[in-house]
Protein backbone atom coordinates (compact mmCIF):
# COMPACT_ATOMS: atom_id res chain seq x y z
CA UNK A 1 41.98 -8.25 -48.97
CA UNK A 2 42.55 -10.73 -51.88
CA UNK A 3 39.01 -11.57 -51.99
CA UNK A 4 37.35 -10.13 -55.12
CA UNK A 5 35.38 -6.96 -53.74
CA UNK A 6 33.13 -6.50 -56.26
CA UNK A 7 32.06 -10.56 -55.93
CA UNK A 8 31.21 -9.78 -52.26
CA UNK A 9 29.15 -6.29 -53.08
CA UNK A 10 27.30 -8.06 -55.71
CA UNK A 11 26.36 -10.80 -53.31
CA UNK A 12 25.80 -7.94 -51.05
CA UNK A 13 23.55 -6.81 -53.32
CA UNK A 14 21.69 -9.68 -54.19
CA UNK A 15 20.68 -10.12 -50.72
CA UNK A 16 19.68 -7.03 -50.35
CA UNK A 17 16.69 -7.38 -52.58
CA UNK A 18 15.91 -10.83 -51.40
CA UNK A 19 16.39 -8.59 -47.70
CA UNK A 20 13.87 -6.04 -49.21
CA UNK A 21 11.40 -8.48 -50.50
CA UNK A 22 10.94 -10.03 -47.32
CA UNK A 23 7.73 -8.90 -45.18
CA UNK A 24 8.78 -7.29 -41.73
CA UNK A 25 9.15 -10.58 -38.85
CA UNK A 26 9.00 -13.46 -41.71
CA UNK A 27 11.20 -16.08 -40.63
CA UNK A 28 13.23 -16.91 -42.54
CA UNK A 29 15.66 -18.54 -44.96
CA UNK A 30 19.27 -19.79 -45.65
CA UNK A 31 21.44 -20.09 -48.76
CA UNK A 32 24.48 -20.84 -49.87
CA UNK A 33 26.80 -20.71 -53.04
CA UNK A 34 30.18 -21.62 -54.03
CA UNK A 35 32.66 -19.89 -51.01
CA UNK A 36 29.42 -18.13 -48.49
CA UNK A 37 26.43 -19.06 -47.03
CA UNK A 38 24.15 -17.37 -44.89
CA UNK A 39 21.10 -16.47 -42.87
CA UNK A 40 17.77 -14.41 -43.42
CA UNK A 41 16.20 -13.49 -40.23
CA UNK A 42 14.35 -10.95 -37.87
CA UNK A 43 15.06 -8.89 -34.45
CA UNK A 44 12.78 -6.75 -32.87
CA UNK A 45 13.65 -3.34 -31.39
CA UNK A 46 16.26 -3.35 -28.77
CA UNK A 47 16.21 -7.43 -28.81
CA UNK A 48 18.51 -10.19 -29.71
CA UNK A 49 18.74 -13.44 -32.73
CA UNK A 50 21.10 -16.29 -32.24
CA UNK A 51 22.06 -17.98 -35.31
CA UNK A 52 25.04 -20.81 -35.67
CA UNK A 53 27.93 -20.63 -37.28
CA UNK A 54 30.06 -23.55 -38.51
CA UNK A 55 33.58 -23.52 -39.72
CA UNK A 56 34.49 -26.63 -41.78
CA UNK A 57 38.25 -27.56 -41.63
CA UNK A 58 38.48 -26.86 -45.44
CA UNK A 59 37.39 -23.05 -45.22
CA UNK A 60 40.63 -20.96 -45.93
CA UNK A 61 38.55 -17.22 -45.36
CA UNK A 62 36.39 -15.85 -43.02
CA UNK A 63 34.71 -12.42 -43.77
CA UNK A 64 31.16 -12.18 -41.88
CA UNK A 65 28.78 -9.72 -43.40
CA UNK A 66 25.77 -8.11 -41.99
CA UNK A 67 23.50 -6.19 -44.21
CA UNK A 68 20.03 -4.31 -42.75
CA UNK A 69 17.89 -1.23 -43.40
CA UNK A 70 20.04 1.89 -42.92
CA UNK A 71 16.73 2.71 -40.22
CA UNK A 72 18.18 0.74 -37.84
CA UNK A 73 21.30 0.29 -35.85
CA UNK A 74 21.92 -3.05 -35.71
CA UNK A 75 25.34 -4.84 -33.82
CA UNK A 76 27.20 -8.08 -34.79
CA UNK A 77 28.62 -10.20 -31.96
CA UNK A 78 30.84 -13.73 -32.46
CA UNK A 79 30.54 -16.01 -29.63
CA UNK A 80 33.28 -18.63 -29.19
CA UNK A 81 31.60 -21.73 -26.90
CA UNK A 82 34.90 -23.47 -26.27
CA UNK A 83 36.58 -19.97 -24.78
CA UNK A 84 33.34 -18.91 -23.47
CA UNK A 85 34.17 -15.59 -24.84
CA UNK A 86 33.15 -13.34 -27.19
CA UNK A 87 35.79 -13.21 -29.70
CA UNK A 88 35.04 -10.65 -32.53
CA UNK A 89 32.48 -7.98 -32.69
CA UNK A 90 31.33 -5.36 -35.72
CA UNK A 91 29.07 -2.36 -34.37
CA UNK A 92 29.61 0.51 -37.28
CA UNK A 93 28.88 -0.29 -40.65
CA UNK A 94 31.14 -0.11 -43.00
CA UNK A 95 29.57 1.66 -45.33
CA UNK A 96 26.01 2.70 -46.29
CA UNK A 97 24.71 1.77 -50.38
CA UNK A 98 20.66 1.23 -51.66
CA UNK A 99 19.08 2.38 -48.91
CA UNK A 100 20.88 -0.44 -46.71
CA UNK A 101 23.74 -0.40 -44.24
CA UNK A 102 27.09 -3.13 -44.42
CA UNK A 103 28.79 -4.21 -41.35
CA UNK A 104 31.93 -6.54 -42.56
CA UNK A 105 34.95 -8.10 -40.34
CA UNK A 106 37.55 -10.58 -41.22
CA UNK A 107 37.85 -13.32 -38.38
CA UNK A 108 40.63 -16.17 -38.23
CA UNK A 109 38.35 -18.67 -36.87
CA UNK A 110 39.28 -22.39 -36.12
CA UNK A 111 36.83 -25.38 -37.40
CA UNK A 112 34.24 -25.82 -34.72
CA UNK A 113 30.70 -24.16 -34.31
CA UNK A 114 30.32 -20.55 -33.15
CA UNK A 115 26.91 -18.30 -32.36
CA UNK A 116 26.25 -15.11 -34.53
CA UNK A 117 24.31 -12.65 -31.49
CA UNK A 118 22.34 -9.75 -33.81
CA UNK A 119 21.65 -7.26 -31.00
CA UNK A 120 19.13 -4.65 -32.36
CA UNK A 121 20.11 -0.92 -30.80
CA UNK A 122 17.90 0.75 -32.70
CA UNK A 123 14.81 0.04 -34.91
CA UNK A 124 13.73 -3.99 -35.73
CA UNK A 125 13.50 -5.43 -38.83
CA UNK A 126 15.14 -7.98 -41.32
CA UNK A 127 19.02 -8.82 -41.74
CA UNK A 128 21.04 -10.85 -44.17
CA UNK A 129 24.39 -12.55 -42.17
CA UNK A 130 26.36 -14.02 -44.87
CA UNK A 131 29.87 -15.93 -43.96
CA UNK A 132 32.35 -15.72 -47.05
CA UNK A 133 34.53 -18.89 -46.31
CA UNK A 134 36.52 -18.89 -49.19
CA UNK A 135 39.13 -16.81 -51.18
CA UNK A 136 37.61 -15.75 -54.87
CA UNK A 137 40.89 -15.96 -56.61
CA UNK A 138 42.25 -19.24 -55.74
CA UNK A 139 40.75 -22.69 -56.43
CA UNK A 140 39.48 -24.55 -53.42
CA UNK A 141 40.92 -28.32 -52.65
CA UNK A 142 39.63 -31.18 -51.19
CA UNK A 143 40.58 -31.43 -47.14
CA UNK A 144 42.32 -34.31 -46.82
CA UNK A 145 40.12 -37.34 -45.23
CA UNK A 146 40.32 -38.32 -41.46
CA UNK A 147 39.57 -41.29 -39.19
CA UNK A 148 37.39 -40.10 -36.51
CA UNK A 149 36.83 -42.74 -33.61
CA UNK A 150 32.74 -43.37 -33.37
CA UNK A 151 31.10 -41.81 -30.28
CA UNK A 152 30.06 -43.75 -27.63
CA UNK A 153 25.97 -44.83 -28.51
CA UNK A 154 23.50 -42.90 -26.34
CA UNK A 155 21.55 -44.10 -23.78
CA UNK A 156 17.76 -42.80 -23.45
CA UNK A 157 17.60 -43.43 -19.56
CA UNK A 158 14.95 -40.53 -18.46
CA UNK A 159 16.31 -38.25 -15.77
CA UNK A 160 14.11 -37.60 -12.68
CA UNK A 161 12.77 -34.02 -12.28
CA UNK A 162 15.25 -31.72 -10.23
CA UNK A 163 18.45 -33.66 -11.81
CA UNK A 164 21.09 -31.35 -11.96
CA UNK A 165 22.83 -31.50 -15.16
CA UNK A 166 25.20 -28.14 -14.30
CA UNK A 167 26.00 -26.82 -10.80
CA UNK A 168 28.03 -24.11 -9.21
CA UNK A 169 28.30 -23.30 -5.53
CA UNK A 170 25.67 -20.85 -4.35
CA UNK A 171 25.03 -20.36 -0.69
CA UNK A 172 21.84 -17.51 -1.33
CA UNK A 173 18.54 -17.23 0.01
CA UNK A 174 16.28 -17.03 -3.24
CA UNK A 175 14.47 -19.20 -4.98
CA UNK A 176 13.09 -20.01 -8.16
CA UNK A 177 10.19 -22.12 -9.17
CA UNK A 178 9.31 -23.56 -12.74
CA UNK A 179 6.23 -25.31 -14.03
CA UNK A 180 6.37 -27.46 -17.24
CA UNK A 181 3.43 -27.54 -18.51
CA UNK A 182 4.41 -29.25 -21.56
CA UNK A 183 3.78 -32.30 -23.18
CA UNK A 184 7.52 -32.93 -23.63
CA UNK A 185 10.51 -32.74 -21.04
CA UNK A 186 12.34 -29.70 -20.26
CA UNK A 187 15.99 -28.71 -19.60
CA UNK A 188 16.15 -25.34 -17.77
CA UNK A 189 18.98 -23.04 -17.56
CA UNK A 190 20.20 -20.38 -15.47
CA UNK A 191 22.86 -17.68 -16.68
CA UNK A 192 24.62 -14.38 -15.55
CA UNK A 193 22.89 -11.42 -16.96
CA UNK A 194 25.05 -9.88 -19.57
CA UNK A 195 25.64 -8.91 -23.41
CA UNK A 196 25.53 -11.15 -25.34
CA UNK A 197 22.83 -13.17 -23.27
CA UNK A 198 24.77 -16.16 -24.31
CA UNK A 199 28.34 -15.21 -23.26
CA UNK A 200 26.51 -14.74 -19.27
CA UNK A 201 27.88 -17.75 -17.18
CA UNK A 202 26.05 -20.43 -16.33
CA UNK A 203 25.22 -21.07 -13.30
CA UNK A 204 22.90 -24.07 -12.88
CA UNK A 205 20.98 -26.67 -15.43
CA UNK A 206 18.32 -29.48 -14.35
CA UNK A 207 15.99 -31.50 -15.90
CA UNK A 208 12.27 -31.23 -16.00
CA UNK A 209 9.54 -33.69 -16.66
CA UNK A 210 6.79 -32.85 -18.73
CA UNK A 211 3.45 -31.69 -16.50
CA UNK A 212 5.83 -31.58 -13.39
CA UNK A 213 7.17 -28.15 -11.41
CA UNK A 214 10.57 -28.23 -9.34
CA UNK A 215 11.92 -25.53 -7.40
CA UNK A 216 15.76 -24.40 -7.12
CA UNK A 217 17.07 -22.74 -3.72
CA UNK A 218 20.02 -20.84 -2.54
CA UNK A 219 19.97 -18.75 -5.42
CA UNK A 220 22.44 -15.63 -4.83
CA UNK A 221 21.04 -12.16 -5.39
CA UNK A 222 22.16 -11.02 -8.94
CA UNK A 223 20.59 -10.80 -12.23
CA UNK A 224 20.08 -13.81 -14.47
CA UNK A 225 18.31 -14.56 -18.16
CA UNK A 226 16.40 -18.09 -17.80
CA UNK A 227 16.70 -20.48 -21.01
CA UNK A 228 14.91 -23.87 -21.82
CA UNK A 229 15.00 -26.75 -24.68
CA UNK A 230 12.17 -28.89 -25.01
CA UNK A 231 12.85 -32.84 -26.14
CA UNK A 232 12.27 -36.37 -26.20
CA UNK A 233 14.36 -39.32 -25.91
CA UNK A 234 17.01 -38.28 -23.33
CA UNK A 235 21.03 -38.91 -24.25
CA UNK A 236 22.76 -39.30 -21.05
CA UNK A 237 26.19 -39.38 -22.99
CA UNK A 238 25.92 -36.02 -24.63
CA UNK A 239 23.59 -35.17 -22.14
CA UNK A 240 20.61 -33.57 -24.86
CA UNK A 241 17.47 -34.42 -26.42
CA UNK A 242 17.42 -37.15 -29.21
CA UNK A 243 14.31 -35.26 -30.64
CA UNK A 244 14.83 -31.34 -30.60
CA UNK A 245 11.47 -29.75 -29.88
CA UNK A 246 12.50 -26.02 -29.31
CA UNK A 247 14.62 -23.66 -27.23
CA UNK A 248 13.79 -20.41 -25.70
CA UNK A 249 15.52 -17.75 -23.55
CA UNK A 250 12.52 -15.43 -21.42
CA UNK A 251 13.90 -11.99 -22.74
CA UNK A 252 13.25 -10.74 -19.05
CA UNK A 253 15.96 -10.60 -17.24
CA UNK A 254 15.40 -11.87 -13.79
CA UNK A 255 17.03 -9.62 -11.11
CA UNK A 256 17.30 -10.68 -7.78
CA UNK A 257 17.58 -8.08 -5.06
CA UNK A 258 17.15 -7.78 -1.06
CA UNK A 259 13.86 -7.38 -1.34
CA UNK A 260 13.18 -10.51 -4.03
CA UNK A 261 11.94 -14.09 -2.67
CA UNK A 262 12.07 -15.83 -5.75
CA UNK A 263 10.36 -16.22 -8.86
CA UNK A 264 7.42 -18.54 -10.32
CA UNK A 265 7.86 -19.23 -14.26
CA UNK A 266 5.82 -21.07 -16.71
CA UNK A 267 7.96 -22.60 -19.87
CA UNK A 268 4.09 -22.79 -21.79
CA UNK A 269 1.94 -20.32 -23.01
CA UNK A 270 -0.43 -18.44 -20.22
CA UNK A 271 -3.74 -16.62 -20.89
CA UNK A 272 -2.39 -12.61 -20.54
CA UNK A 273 0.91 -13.67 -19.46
CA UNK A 274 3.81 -10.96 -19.64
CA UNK A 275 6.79 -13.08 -20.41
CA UNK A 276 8.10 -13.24 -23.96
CA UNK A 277 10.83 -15.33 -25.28
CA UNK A 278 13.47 -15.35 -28.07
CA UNK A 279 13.93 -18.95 -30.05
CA UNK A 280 17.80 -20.02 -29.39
CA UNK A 281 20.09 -22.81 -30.64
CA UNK A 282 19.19 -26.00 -28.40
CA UNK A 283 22.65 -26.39 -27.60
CA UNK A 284 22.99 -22.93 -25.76
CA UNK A 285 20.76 -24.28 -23.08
């Protein structure tokens, strides 16, 4: 590893008080410096936090870090988007210093935008994921400038409710039924129960006016996690919200069995409801 060691573990270290100082479920922070960046953040006990990852074309080194309280047991997952695939994981740490545990692996990863999945399997409480993107002992250079052809301008035409947006081919019998109670529009999406929750396959997408309720059919028996983004201004070209007003994934997972109708769910807060959620990128719904 030509990377300096002792740069990283006193990075490492750094963080850690910063990780220390923090009070338990604050949200959080980034940083950066010259060759890492990174990501303060929470997950509760046996859950899951999403945070992005981008690779610029100019980064020559990829070491991601994970540092939390040596209470827990926590689990680093790499989602690629483009492979649909998870396509480097960490779940030991590496080694244990200050009362905090280090998970570290070296990826080659392409330019592009990945997902960093924290699965808690043990304990809840902060974590530090830092991305080292460049080598310590040689001198960084410019990338070299490209002509990139502009994209084609949005158009804000508003989709009707029950417009599918993603499809596949289900001939079930079960149904599901969401209410947006919102004073924005919704996109809802449905995915194959698995680990990481984002790596499950999608099955279907539609779109969702705000104070409106549409209801899918033919849903196969299975189990599924249910995700939502909340928006205005609607681009049919890149097909997502011009204004970003929050994502969520229910952390429920919703199985469908022989003896399951469907399912009624509210994307807006209910007096003593029993369904929490997990914030998520936008663009993982």
């Amino acid at each position: 590893m030509n990377v300096k060691k002792g740069y990283i573990f006193g990075l490492a270290l750094i963080v850690a008080f910063i990780l220390m100082a923090q009070p338990a479920t604050a949200a959080i922070d980034t940083f950066s410096g010259p060759g890492y960046d990174g990501v303060l953040d929470y997950v509760g006990a046996g859950g899951w936090q999403s945070t992005t990852l981008d690779v610029k074309s100019g980064d020559d080194f990829n070491i991601l870090a994970l540092v939390y309280s040596e209470a827990n047991d926590f689990e680093l997952y790499v989602y690629d988007p483009l492979s649909d695939s998870i396509i480097t994981s960490a779940t030991a740490p590496y080694s244990t210093e200050n009362g905090l545990k280090y998970i570290w692996t070296i990826s080659s990863l392409n330019p592009g935008r990945y997902y960093i999945e924290i699965h808690s399997s043990r304990g809840s409480g902060n974590f530090a994921f830092i991305h080292f993107n460049r080598n310590m002992q040689t001198q960084t250079t410019t990338p070299a400038a490209t002509t990139v052809a502009p994209a084609p301008a949005p158009t804000n035409t508003r989709p009707s409710t029950g417009t599918s947006l993603f499809s596949t081919t289900m001939s079930g019998s079960k149904y599901l039924t969401i209410y947006n109670q919102n004073n924005y529009d919704a996109v809802i999406t449905m995915r194959r129960a698995t680990t990481p929750p984002v790596s499950g396959d999608r099955v279907l997408s539609f779109y969702l006016r705000a104070h409106d309720q549409y209801t899918v059919q033919n849903i196969e028996a299975g189990e599924y996690t249910l995700w939502y983004k909340l928006g205005e201004g609607w681009d049919s070209v890149g097909k997502t919200f011009l204004v970003d007003r929050g994502a969520r994934r229910f952390d429920d997972i919703f199985g469908y069995t022989s003896r399951t109708a469907g399912y009624e769910a509210w994307i807006y807060p209910v007096a003593d409801g029993n369904a929490s959620t997990t914030d998520v990128p936008a663009d993982q719904v």
